[in-house]
PDB file of N, CA and C in Angstrom:
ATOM      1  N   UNK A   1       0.812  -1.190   0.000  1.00  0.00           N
ATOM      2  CA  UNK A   1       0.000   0.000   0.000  1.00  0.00           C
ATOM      3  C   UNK A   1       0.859   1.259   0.000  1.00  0.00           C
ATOM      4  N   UNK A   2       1.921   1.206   0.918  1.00  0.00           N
ATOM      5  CA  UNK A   2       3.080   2.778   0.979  1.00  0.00           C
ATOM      6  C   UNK A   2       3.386   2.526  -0.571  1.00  0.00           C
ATOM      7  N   UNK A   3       3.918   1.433  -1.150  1.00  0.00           N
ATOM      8  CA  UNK A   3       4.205   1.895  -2.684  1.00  0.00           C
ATOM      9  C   UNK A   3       3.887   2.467  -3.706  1.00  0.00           C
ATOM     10  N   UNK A   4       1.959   2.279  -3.393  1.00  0.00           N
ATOM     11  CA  UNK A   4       1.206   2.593  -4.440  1.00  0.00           C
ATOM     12  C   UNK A   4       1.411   4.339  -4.320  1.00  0.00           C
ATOM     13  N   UNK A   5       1.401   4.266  -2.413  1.00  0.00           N
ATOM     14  CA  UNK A   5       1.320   6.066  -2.369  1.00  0.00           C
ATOM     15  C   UNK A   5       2.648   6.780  -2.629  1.00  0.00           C
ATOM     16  N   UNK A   6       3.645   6.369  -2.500  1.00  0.00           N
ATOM     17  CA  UNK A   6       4.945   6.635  -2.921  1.00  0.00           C
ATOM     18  C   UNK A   6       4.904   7.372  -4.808  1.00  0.00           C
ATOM     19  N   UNK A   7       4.467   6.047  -5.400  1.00  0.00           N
ATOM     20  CA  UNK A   7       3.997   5.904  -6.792  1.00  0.00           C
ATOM     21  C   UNK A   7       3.292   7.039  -7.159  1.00  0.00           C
ATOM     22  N   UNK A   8       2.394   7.284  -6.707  1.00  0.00           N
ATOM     23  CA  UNK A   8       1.406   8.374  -7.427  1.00  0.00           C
ATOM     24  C   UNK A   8       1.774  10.027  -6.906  1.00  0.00           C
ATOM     25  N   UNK A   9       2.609   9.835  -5.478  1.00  0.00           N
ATOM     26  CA  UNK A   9       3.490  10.995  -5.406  1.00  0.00           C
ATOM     27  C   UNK A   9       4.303  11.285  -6.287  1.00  0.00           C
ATOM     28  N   UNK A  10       5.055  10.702  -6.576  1.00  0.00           N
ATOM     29  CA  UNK A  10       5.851  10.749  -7.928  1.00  0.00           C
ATOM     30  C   UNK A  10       5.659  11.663  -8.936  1.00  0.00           C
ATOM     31  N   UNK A  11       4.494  10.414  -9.261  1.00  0.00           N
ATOM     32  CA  UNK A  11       3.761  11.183 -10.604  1.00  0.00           C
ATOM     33  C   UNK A  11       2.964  12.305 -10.567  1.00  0.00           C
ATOM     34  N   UNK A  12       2.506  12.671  -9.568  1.00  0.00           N
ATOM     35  CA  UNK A  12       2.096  14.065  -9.521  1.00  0.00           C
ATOM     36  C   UNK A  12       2.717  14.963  -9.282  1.00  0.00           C
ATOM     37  N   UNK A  13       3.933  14.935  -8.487  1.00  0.00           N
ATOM     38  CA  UNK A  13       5.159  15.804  -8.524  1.00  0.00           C
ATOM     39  C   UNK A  13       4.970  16.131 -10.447  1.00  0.00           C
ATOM     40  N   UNK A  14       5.462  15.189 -10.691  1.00  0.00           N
ATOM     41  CA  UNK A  14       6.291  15.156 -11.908  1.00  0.00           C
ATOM     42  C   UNK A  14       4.864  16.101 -12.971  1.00  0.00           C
ATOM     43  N   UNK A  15       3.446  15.475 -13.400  1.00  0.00           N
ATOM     44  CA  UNK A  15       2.586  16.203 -13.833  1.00  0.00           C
ATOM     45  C   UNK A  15       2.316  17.889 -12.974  1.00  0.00           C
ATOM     46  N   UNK A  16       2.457  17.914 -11.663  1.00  0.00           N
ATOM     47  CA  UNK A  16       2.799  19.691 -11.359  1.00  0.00           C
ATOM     48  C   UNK A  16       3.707  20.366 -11.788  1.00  0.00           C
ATOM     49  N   UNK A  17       4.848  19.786 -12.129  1.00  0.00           N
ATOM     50  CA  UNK A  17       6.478  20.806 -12.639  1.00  0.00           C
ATOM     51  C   UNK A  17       5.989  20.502 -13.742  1.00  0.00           C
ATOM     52  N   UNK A  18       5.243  20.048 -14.643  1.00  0.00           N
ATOM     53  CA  UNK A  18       4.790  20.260 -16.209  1.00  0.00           C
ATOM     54  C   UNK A  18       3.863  21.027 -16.633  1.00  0.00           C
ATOM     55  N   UNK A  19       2.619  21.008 -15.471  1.00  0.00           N
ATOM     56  CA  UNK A  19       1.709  21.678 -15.615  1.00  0.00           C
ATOM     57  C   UNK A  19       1.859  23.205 -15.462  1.00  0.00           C
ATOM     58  N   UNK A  20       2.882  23.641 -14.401  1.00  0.00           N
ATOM     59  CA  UNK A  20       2.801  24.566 -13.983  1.00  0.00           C
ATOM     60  C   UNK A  20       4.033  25.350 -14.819  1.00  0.00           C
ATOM     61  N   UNK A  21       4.989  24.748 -15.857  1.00  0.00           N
ATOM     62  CA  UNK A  21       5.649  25.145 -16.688  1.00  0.00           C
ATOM     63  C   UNK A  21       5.196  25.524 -17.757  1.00  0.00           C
ATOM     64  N   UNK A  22       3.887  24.673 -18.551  1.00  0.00           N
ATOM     65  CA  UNK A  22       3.643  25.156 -19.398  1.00  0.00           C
ATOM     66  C   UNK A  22       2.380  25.776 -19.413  1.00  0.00           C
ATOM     67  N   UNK A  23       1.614  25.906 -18.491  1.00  0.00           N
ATOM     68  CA  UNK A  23       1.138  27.566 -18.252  1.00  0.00           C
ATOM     69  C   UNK A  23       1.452  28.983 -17.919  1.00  0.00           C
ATOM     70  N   UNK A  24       2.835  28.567 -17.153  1.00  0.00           N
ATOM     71  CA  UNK A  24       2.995  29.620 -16.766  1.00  0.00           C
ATOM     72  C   UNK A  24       3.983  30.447 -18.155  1.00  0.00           C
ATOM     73  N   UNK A  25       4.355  29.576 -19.202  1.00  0.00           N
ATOM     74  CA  UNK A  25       4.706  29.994 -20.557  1.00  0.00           C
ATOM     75  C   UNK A  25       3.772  30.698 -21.611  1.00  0.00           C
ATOM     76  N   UNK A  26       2.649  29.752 -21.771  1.00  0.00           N
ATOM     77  CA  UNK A  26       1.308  30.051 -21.923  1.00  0.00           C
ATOM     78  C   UNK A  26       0.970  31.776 -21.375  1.00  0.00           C
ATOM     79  N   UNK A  27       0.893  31.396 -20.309  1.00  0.00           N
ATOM     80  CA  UNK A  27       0.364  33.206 -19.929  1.00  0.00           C
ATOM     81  C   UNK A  27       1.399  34.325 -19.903  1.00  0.00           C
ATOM     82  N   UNK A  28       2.817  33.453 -19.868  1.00  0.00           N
ATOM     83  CA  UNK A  28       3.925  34.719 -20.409  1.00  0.00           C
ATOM     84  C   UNK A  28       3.712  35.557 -22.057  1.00  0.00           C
ATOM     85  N   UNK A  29       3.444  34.394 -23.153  1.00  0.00           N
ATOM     86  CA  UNK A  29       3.043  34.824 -23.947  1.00  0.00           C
ATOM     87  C   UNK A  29       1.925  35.547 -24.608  1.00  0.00           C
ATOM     88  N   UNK A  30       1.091  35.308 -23.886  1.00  0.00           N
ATOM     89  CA  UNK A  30      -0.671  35.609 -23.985  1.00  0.00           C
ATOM     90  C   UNK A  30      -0.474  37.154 -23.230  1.00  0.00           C
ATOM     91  N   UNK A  31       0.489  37.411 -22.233  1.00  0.00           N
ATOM     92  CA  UNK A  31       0.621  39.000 -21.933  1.00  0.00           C
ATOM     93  C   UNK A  31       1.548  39.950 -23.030  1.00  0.00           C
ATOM     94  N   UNK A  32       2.699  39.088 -23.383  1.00  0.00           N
ATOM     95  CA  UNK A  32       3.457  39.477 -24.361  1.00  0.00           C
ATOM     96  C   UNK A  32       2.695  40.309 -25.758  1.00  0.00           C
ATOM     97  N   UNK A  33       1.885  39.385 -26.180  1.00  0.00           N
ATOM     98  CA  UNK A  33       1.231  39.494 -27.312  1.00  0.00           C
ATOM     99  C   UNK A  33       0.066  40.639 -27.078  1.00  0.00           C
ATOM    100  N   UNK A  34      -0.624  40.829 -25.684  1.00  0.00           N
ATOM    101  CA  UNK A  34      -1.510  41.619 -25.278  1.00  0.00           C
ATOM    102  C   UNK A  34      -0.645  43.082 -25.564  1.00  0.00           C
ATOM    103  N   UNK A  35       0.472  42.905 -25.441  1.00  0.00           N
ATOM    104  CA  UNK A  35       1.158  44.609 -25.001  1.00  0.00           C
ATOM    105  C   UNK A  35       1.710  45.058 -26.779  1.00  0.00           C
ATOM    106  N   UNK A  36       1.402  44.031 -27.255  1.00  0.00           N
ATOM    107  CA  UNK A  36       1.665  44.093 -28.654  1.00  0.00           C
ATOM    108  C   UNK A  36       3.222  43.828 -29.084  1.00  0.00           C
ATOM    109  N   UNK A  37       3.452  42.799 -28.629  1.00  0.00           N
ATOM    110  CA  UNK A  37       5.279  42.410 -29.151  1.00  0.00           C
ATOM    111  C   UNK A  37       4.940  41.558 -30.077  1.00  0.00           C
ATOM    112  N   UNK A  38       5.816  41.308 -31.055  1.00  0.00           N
ATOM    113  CA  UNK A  38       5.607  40.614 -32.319  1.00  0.00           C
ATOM    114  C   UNK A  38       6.233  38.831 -32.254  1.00  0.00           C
ATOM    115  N   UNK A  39       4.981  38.059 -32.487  1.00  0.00           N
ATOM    116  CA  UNK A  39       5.327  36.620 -32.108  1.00  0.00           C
ATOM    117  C   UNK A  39       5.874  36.475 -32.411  1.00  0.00           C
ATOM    118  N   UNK A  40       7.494  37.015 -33.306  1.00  0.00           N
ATOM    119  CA  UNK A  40       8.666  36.139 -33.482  1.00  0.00           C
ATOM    120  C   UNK A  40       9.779  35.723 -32.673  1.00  0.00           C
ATOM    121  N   UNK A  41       9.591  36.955 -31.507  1.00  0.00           N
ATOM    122  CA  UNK A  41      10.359  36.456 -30.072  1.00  0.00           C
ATOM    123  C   UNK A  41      10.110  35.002 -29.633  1.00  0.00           C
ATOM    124  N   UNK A  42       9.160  34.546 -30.285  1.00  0.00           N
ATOM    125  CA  UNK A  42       9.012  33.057 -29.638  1.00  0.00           C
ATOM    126  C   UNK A  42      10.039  32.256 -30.037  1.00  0.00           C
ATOM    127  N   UNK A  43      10.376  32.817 -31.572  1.00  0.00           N
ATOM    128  CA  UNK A  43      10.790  31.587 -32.235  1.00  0.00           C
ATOM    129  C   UNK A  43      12.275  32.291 -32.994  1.00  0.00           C
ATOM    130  N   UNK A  44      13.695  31.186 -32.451  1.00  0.00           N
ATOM    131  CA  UNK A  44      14.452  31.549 -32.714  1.00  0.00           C
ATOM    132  C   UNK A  44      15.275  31.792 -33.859  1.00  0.00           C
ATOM    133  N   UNK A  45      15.598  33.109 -34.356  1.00  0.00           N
ATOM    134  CA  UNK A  45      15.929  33.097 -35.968  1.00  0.00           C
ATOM    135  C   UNK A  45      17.148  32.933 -36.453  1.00  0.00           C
ATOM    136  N   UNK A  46      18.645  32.736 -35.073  1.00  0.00           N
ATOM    137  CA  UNK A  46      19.509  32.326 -35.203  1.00  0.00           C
ATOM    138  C   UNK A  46      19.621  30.914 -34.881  1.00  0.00           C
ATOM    139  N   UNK A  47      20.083  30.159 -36.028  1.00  0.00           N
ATOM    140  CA  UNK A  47      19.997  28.730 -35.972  1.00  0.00           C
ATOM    141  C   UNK A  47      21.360  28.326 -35.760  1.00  0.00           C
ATOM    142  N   UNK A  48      21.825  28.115 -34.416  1.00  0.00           N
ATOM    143  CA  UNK A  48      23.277  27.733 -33.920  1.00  0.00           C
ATOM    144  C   UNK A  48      23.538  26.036 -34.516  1.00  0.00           C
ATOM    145  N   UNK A  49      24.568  26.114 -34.708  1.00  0.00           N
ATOM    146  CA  UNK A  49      24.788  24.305 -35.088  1.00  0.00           C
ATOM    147  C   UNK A  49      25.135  23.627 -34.005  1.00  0.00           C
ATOM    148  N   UNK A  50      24.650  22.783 -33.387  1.00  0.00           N
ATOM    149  CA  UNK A  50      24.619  21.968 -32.228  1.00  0.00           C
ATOM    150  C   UNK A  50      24.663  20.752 -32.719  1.00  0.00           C
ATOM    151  N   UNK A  51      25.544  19.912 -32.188  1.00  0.00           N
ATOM    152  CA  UNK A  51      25.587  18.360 -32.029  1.00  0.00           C
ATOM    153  C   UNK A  51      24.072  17.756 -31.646  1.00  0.00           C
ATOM    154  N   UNK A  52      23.903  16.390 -32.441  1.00  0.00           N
ATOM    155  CA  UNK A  52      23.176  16.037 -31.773  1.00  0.00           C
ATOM    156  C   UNK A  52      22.693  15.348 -30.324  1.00  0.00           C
ATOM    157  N   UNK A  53      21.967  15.545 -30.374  1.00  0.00           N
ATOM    158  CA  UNK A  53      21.271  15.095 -28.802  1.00  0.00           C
ATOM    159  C   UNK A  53      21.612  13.459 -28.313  1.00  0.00           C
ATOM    160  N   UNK A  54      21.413  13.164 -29.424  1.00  0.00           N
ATOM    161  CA  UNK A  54      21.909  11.253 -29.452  1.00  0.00           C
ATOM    162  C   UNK A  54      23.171  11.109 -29.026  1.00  0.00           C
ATOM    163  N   UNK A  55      24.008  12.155 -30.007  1.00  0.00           N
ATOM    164  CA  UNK A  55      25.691  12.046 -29.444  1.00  0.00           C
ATOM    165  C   UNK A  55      26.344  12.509 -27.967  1.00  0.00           C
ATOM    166  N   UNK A  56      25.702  13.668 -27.631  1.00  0.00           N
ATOM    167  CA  UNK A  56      25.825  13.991 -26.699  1.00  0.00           C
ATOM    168  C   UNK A  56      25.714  12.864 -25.632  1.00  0.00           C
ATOM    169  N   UNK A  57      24.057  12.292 -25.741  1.00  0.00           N
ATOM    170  CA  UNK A  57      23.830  11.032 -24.665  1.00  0.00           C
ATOM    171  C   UNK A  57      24.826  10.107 -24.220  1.00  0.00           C
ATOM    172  N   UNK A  58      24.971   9.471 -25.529  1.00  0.00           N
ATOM    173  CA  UNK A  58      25.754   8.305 -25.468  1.00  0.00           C
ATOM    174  C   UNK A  58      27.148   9.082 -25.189  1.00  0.00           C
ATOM    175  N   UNK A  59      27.666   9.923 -25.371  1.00  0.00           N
ATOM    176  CA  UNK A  59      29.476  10.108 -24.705  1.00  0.00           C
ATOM    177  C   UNK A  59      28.632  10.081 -23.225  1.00  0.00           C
ATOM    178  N   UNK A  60      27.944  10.616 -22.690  1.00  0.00           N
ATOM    179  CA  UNK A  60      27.591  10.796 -21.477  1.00  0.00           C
ATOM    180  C   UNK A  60      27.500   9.300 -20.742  1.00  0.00           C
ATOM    181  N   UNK A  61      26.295   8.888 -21.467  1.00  0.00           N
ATOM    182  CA  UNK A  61      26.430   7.301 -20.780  1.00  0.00           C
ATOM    183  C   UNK A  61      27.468   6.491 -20.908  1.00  0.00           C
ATOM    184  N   UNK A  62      27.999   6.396 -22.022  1.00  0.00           N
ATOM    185  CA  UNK A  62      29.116   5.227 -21.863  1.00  0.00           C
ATOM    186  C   UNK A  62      30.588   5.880 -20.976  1.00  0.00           C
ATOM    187  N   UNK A  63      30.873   7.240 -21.154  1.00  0.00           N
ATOM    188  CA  UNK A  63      32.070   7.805 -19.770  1.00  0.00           C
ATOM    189  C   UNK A  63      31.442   7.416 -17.850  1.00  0.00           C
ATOM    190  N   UNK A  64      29.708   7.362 -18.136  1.00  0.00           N
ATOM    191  CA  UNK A  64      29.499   6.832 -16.483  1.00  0.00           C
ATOM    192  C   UNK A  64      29.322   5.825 -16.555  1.00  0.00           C
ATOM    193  N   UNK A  65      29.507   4.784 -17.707  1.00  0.00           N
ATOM    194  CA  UNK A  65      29.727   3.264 -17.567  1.00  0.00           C
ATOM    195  C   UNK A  65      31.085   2.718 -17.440  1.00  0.00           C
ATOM    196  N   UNK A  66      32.303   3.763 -18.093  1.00  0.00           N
ATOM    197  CA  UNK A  66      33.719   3.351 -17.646  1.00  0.00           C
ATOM    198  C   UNK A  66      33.916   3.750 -16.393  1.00  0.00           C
ATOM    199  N   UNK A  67      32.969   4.959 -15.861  1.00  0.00           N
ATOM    200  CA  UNK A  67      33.993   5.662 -14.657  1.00  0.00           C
ATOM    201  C   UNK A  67      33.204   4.075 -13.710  1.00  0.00           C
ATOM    202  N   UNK A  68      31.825   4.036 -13.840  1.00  0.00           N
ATOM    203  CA  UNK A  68      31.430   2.977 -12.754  1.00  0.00           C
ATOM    204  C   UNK A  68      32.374   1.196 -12.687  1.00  0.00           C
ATOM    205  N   UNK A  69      32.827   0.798 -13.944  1.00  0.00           N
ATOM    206  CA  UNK A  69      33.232  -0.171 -14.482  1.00  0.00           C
ATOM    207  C   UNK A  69      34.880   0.397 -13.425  1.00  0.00           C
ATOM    208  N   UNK A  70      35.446   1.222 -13.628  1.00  0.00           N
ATOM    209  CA  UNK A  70      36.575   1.347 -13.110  1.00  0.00           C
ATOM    210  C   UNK A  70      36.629   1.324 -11.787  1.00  0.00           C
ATOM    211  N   UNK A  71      35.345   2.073 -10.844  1.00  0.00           N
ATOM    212  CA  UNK A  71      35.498   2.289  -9.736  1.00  0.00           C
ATOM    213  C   UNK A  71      35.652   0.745  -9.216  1.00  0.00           C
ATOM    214  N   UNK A  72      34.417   0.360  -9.433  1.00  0.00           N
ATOM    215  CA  UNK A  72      34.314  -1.191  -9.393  1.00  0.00           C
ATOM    216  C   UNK A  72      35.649  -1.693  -9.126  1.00  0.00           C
ATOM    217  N   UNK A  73      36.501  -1.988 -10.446  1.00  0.00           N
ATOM    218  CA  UNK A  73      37.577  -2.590 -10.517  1.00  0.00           C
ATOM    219  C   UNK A  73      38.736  -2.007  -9.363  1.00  0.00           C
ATOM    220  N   UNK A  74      38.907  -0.433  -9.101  1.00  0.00           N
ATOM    221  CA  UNK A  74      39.551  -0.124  -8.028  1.00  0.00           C
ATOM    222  C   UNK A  74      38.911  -0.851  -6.209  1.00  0.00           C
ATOM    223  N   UNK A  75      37.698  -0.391  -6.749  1.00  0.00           N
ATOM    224  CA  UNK A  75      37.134  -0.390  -4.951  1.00  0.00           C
ATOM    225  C   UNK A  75      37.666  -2.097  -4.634  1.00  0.00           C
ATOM    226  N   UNK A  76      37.762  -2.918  -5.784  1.00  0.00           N
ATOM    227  CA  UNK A  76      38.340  -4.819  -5.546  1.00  0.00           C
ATOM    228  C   UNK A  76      39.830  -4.512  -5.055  1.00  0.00           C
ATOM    229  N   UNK A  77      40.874  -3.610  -5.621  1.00  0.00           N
ATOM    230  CA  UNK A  77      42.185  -4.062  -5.561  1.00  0.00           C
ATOM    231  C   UNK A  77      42.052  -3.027  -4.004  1.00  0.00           C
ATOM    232  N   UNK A  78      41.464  -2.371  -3.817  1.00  0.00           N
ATOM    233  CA  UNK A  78      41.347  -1.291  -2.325  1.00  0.00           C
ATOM    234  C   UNK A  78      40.992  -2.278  -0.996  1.00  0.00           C
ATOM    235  N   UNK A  79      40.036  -3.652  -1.830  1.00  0.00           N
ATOM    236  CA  UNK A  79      39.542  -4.112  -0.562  1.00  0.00           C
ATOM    237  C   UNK A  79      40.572  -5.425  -0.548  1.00  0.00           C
ATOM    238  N   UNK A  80      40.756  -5.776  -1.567  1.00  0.00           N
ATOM    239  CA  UNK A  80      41.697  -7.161  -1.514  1.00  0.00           C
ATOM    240  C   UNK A  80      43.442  -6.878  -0.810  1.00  0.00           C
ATOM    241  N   UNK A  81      43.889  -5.432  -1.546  1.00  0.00           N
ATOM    242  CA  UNK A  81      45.308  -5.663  -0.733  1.00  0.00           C
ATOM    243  C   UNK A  81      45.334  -4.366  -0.363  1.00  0.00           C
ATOM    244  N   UNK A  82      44.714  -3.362   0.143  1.00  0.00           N
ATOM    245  CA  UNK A  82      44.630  -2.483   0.983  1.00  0.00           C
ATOM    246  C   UNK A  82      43.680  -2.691   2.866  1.00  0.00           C
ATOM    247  N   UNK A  83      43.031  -3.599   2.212  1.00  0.00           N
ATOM    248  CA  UNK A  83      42.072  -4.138   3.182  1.00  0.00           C
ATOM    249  C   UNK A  83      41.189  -3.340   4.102  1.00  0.00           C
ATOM    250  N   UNK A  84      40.510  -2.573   2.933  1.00  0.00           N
ATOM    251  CA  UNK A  84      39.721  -1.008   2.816  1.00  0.00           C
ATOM    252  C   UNK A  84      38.590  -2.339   3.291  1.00  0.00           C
ATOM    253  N   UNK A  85      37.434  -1.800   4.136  1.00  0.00           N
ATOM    254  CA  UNK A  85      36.262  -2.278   4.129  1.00  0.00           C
ATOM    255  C   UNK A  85      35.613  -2.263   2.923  1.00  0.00           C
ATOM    256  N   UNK A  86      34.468  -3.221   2.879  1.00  0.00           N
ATOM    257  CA  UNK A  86      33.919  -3.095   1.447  1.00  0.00           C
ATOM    258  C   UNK A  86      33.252  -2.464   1.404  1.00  0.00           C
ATOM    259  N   UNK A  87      32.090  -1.665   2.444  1.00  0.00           N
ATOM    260  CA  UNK A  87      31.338  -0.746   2.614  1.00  0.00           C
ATOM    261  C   UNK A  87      32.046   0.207   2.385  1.00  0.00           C
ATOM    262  N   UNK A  88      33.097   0.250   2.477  1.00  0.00           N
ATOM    263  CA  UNK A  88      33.567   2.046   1.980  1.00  0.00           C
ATOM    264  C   UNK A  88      34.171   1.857   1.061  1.00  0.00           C
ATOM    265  N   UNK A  89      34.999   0.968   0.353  1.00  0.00           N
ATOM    266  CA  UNK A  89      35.314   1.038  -0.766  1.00  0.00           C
ATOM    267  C   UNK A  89      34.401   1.233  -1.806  1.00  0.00           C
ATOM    268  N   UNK A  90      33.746   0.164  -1.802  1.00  0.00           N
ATOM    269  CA  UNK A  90      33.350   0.455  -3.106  1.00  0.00           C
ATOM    270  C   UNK A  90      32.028   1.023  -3.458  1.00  0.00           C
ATOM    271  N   UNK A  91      31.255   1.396  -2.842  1.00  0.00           N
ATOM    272  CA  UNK A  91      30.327   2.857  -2.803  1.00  0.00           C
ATOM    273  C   UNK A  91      31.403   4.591  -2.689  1.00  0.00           C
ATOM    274  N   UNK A  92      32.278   4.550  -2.615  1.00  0.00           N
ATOM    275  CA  UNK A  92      33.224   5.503  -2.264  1.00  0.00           C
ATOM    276  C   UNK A  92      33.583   5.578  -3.933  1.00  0.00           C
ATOM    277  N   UNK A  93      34.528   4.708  -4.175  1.00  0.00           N
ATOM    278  CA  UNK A  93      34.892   4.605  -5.588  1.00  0.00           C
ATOM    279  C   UNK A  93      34.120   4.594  -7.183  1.00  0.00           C
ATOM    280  N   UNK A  94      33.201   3.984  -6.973  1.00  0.00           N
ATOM    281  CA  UNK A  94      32.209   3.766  -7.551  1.00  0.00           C
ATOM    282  C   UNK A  94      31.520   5.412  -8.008  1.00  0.00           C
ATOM    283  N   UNK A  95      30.841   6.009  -6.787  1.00  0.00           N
ATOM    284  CA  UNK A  95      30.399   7.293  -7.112  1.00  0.00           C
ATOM    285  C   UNK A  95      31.483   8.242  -7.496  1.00  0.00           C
ATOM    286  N   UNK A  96      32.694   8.087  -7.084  1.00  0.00           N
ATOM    287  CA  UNK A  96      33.639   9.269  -7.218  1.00  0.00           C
ATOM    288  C   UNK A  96      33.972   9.106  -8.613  1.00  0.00           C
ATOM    289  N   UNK A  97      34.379   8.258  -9.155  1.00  0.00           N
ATOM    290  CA  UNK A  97      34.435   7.892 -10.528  1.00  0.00           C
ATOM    291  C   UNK A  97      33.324   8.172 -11.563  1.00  0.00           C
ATOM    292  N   UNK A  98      32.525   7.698 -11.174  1.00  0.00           N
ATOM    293  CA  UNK A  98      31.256   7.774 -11.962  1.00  0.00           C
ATOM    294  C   UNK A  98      30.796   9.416 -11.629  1.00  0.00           C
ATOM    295  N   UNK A  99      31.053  10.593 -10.818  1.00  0.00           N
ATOM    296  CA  UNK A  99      31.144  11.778 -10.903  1.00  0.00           C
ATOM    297  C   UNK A  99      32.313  11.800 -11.839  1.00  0.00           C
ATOM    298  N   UNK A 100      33.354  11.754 -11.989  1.00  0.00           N
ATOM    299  CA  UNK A 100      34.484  12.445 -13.015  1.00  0.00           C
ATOM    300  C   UNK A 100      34.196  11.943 -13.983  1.00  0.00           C
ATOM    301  N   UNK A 101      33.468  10.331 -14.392  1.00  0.00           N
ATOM    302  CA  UNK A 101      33.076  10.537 -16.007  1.00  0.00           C
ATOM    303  C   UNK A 101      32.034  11.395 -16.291  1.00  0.00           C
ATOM    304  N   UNK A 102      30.663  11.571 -15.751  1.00  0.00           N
ATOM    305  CA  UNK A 102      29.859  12.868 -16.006  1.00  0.00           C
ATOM    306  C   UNK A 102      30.288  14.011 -16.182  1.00  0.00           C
ATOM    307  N   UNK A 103      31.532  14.673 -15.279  1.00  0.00           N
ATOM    308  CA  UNK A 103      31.882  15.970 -15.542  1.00  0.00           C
ATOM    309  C   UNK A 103      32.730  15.564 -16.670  1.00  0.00           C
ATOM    310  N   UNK A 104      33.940  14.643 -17.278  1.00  0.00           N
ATOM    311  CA  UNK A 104      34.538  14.470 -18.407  1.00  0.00           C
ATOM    312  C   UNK A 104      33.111  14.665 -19.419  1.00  0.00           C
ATOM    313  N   UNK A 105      32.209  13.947 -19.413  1.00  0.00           N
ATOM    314  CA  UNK A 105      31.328  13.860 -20.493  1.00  0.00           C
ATOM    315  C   UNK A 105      30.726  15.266 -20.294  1.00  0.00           C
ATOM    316  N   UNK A 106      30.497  15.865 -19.356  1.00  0.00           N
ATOM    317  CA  UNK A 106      30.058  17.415 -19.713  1.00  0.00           C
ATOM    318  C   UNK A 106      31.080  18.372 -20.460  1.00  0.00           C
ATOM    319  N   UNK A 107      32.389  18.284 -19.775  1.00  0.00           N
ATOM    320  CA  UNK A 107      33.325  18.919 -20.590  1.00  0.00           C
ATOM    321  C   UNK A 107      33.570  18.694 -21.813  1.00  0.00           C
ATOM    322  N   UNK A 108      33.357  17.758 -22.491  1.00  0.00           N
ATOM    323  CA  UNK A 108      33.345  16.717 -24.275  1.00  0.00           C
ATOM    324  C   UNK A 108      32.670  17.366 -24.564  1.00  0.00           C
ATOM    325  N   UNK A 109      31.238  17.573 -24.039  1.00  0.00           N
ATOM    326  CA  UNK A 109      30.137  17.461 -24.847  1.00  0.00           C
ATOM    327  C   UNK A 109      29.822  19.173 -25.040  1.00  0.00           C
ATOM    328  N   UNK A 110      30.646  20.185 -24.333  1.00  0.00           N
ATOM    329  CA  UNK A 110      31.071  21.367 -24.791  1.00  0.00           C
ATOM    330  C   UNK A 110      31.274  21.799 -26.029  1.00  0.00           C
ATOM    331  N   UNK A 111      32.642  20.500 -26.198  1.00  0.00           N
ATOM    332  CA  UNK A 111      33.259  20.946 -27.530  1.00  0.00           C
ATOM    333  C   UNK A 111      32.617  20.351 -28.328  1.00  0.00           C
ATOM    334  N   UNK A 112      32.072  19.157 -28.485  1.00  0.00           N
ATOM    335  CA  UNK A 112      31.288  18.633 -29.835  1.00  0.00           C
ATOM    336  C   UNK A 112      30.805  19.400 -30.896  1.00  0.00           C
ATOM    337  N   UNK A 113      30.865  19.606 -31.960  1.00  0.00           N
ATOM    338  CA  UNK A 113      29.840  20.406 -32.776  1.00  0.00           C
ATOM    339  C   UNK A 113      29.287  19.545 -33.922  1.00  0.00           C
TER     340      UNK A 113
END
């Protein structure tokens, strides 16, 4: 029963930050247009060249699949001949890694064009 209510919290979170985004866009424009600004502010007439969205993803996912794949492999040699607990190794390693491939993949995905 807590799951179901967990569940539908969720989703109504998630349908309020939508709802309330795209009305409150809605009535930005609907005043805009009242004061008499010309609907092309909506729509952008410089067309920047951007990488795609696909490429972007995937450098993103597969740099937090090496950084996690690596931590992994460190947090083993930390607990086997350092004799790091495993509770701190490898939740320690794991996230710290898997943070520096996200920021590597944010910094990439800068330069892409």
């Amino acid at each position: 029963m807590e799951g179901v209510i967990v569940v539908a919290i969720i989703f109504g979170a998630i349908f309020g930050i939508i709802y309330l985004f795209i009305t409150a866009r809605h009535k930005e424009r609907l005043s805009l247009i009242e004061k008499g600004a010309d609907a092309s502010i909506f729509y952008s007439t410089n067309k920047r060249k951007t990488a795609p969205i696909w490429k972007i993803l995937i450098l993103n996912i597969s740099l937090l699949l090496i950084g996690v794949g690596v931590g992994i492999f460190l947090a083993g040699i930390l607990h086997r001949n350092f004799n790091v607990d495993a509770e701190v190794a490898f939740p320690g390693t794991i996230f710290t890694l898997a943070g520096i491939g996200l920021f590597v993949g944010f910094n990439l995905s800068k330069n892409l064009d």
